[in-house]
N, C-alpha and C. Protein backbone atom coordinates (compact mmCIF):
# COMPACT_ATOMS: atom_id res chain seq x y z
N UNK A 1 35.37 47.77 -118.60
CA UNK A 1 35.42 49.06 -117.96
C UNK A 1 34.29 49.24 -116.95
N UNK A 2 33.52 48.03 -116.76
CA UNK A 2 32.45 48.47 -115.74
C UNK A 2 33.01 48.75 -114.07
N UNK A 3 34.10 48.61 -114.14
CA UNK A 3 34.87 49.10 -113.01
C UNK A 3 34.80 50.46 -112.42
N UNK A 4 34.48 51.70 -113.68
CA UNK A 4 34.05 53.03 -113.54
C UNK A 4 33.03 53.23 -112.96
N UNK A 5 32.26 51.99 -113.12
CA UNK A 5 30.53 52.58 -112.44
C UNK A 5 31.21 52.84 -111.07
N UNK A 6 31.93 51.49 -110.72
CA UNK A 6 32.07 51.62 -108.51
C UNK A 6 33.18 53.00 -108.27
N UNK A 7 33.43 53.55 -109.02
CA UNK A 7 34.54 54.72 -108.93
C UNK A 7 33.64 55.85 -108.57
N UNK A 8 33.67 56.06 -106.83
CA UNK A 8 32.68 57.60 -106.39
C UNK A 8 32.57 58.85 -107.31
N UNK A 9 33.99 58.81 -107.82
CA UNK A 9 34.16 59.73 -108.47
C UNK A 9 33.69 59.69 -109.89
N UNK A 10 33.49 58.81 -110.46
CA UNK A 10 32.94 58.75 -112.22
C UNK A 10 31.57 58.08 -112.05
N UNK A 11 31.31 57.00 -111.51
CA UNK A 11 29.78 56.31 -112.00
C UNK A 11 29.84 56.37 -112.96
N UNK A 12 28.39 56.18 -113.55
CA UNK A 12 27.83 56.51 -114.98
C UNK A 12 28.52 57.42 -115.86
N UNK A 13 28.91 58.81 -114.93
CA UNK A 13 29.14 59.94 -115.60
C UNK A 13 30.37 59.97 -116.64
N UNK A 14 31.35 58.93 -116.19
CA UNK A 14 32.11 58.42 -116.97
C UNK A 14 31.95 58.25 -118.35
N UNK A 15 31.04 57.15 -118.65
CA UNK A 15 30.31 57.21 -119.90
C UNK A 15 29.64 58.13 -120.77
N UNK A 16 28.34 58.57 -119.58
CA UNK A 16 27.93 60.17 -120.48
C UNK A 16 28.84 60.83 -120.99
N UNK A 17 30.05 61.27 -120.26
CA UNK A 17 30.75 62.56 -120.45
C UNK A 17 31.48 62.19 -121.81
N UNK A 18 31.90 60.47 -122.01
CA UNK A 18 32.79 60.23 -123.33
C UNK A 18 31.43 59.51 -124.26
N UNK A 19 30.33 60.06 -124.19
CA UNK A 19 29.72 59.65 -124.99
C UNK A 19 29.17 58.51 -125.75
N UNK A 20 29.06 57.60 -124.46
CA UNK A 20 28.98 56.21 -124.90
C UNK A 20 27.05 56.45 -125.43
N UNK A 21 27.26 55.33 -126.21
CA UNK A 21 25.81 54.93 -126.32
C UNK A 21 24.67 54.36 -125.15
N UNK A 22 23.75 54.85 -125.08
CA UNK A 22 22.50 54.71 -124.12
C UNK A 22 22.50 53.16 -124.07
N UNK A 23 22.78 52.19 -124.82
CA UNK A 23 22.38 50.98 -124.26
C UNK A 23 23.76 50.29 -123.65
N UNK A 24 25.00 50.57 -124.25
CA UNK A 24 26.61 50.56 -123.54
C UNK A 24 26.27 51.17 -122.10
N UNK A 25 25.80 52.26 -121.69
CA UNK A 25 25.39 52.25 -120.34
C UNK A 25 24.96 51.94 -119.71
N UNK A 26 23.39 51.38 -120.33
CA UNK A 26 22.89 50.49 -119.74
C UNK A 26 23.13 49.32 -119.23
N UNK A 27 24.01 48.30 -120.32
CA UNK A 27 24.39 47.16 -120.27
C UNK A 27 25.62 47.26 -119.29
N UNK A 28 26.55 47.98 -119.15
CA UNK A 28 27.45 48.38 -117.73
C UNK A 28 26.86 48.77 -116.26
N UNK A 29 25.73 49.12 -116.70
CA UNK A 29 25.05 49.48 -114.97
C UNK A 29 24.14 48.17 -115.21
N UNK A 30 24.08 47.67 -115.79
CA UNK A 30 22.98 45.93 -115.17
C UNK A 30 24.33 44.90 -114.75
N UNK A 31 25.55 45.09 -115.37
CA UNK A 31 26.45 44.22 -115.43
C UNK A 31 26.83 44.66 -113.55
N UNK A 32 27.39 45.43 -113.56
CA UNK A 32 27.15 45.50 -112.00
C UNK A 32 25.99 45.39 -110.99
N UNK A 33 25.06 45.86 -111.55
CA UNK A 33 23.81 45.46 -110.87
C UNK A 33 23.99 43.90 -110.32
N UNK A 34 23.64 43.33 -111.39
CA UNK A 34 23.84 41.60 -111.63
C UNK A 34 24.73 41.13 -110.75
N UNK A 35 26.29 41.86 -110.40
CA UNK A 35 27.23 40.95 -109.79
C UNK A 35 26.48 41.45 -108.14
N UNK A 36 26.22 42.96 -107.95
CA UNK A 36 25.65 43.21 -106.71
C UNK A 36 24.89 42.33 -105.98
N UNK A 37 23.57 41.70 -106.87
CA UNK A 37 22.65 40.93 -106.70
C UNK A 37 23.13 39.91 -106.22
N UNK A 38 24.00 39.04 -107.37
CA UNK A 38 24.00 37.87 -106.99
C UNK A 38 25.53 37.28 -106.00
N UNK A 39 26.16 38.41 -105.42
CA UNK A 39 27.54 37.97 -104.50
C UNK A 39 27.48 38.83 -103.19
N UNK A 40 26.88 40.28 -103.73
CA UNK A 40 27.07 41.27 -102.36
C UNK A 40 25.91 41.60 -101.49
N UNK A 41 24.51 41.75 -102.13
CA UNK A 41 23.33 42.27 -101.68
C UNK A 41 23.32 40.88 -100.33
N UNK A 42 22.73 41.75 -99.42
CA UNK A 42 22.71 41.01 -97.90
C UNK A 42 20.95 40.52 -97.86
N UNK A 43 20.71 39.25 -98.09
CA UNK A 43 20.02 38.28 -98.14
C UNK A 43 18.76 39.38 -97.03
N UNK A 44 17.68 39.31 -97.08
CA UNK A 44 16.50 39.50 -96.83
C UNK A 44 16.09 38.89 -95.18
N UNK A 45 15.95 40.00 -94.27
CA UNK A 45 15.92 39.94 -92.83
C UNK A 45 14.83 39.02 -92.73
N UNK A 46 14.73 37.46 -91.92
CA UNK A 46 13.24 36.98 -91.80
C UNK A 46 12.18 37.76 -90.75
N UNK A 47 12.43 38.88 -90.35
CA UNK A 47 11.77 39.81 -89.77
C UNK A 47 11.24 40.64 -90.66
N UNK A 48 11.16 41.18 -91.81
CA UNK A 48 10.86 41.58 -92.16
C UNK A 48 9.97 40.97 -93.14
N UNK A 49 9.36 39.54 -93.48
CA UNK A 49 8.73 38.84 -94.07
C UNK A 49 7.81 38.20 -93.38
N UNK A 50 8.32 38.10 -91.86
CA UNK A 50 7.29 37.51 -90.99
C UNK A 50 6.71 37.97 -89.82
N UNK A 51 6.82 39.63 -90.35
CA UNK A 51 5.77 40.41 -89.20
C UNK A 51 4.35 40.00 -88.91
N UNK A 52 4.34 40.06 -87.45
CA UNK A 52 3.08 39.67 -86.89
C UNK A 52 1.82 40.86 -87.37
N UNK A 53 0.40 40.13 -88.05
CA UNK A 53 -0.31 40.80 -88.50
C UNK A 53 -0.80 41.82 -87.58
N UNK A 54 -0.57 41.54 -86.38
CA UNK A 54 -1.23 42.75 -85.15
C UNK A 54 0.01 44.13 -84.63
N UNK A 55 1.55 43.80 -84.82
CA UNK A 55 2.30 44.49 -85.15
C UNK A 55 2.23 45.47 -85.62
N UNK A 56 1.84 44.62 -87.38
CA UNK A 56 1.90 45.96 -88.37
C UNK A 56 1.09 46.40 -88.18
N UNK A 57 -0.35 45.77 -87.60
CA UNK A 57 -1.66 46.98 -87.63
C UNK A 57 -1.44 47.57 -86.43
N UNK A 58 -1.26 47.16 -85.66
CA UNK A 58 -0.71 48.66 -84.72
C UNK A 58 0.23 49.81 -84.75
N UNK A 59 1.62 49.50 -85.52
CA UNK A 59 2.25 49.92 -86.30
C UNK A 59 1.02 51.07 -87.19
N UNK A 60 0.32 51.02 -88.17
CA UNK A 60 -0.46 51.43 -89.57
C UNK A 60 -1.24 52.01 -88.59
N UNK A 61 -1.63 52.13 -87.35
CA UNK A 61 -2.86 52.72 -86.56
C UNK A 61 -2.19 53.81 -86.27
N UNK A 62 -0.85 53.95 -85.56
CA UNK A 62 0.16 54.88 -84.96
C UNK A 62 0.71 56.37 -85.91
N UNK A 63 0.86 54.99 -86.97
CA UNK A 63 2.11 56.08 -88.04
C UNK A 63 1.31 56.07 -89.19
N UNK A 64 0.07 55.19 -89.24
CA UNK A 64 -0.73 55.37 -90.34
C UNK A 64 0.11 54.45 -91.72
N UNK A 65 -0.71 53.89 -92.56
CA UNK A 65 -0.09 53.02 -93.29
C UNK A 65 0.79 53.66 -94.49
N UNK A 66 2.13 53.15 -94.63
CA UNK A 66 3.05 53.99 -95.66
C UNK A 66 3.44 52.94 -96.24
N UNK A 67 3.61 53.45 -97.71
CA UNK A 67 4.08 52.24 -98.26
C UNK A 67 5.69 52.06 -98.47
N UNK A 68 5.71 51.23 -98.79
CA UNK A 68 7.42 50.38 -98.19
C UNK A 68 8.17 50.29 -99.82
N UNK A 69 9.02 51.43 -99.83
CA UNK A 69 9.81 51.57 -100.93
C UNK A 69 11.57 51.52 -100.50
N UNK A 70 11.42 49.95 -101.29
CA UNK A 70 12.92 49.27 -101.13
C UNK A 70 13.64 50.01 -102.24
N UNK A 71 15.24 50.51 -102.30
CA UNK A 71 15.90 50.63 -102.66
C UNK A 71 17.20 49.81 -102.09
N UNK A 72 17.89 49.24 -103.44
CA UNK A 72 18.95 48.17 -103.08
C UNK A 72 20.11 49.73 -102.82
N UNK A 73 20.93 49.23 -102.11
CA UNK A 73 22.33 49.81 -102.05
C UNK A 73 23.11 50.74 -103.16
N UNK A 74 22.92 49.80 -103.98
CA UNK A 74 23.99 49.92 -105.60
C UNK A 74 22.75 51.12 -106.38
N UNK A 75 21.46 51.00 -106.07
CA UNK A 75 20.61 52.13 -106.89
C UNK A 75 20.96 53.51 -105.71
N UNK A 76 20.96 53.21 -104.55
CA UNK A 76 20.96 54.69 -103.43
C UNK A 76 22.65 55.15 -103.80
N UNK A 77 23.64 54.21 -104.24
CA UNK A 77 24.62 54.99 -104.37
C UNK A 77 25.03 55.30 -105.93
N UNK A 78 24.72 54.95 -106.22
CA UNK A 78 24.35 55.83 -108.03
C UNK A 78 23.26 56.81 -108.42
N UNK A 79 22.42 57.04 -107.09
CA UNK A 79 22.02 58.14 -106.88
C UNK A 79 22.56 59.15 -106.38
N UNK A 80 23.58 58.84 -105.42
CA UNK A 80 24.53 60.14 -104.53
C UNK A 80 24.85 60.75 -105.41
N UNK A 81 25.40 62.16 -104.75
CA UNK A 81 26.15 62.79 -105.86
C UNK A 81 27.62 62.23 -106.11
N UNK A 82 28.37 62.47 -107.41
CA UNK A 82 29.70 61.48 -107.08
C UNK A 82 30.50 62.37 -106.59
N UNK A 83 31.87 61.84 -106.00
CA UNK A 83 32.41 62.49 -105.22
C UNK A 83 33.27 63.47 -105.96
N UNK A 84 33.96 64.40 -105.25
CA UNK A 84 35.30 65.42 -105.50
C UNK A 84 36.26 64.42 -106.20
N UNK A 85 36.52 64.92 -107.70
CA UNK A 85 37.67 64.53 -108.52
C UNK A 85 38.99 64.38 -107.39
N UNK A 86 39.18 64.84 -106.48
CA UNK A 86 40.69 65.10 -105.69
C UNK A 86 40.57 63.70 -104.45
N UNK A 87 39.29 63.44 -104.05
CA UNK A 87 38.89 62.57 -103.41
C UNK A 87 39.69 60.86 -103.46
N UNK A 88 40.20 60.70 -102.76
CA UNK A 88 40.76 59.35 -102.19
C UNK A 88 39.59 58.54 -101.80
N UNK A 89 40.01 57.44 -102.98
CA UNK A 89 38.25 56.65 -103.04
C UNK A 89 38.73 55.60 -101.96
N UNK A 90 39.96 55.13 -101.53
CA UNK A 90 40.46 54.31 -100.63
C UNK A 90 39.49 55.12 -99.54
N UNK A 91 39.92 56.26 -99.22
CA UNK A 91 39.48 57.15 -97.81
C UNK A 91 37.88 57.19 -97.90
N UNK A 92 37.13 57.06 -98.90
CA UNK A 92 35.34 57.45 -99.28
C UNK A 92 35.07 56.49 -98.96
């Protein structure tokens, strides 16, 4: 049933709402996690590993230094809100 997590409309909430156990949820949101990781997540820009050290410090002089908080895809959209029950997940 980890098929519910990718459903806009249920995610997680699926589970909460029928009362699954805290680690049954867990183990369904790593199980997708896991396939995200290792078939869909888009491999790591070499620009972004091999910025020039005078770049970023000019960059960090400008905008001042911020720190760099990655979120994968699959965590920003299990954060959204889920969609309208009436919602055409073909059309979302």
């Amino acid at each position: 049933m980890n098929f519910i997590v990718l459903d806009p409309r249920l995610k997680l909430g699926y589970y909460e709402n029928h009362k699954w156990k805290q680690n049954f949820i867990r183990i369904a949101k790593e199980t997708v996690v896991n396939i995200y990781n290792t078939k869909y997540k888009p491999p790591e820009s070499p620009e972004d590993n091999n910025s020039s050290d005078v770049k970023r410090g000019f960059l960090n002089h400008i905008f001042g230094k911020q720190q760099k908080v990655q979120q994968s895809e699959i965590d920003l959209y299990l954060k959204a809100p889920r969609a309208d029950p009436k919602q055409d997940i073909l059309l979302w």
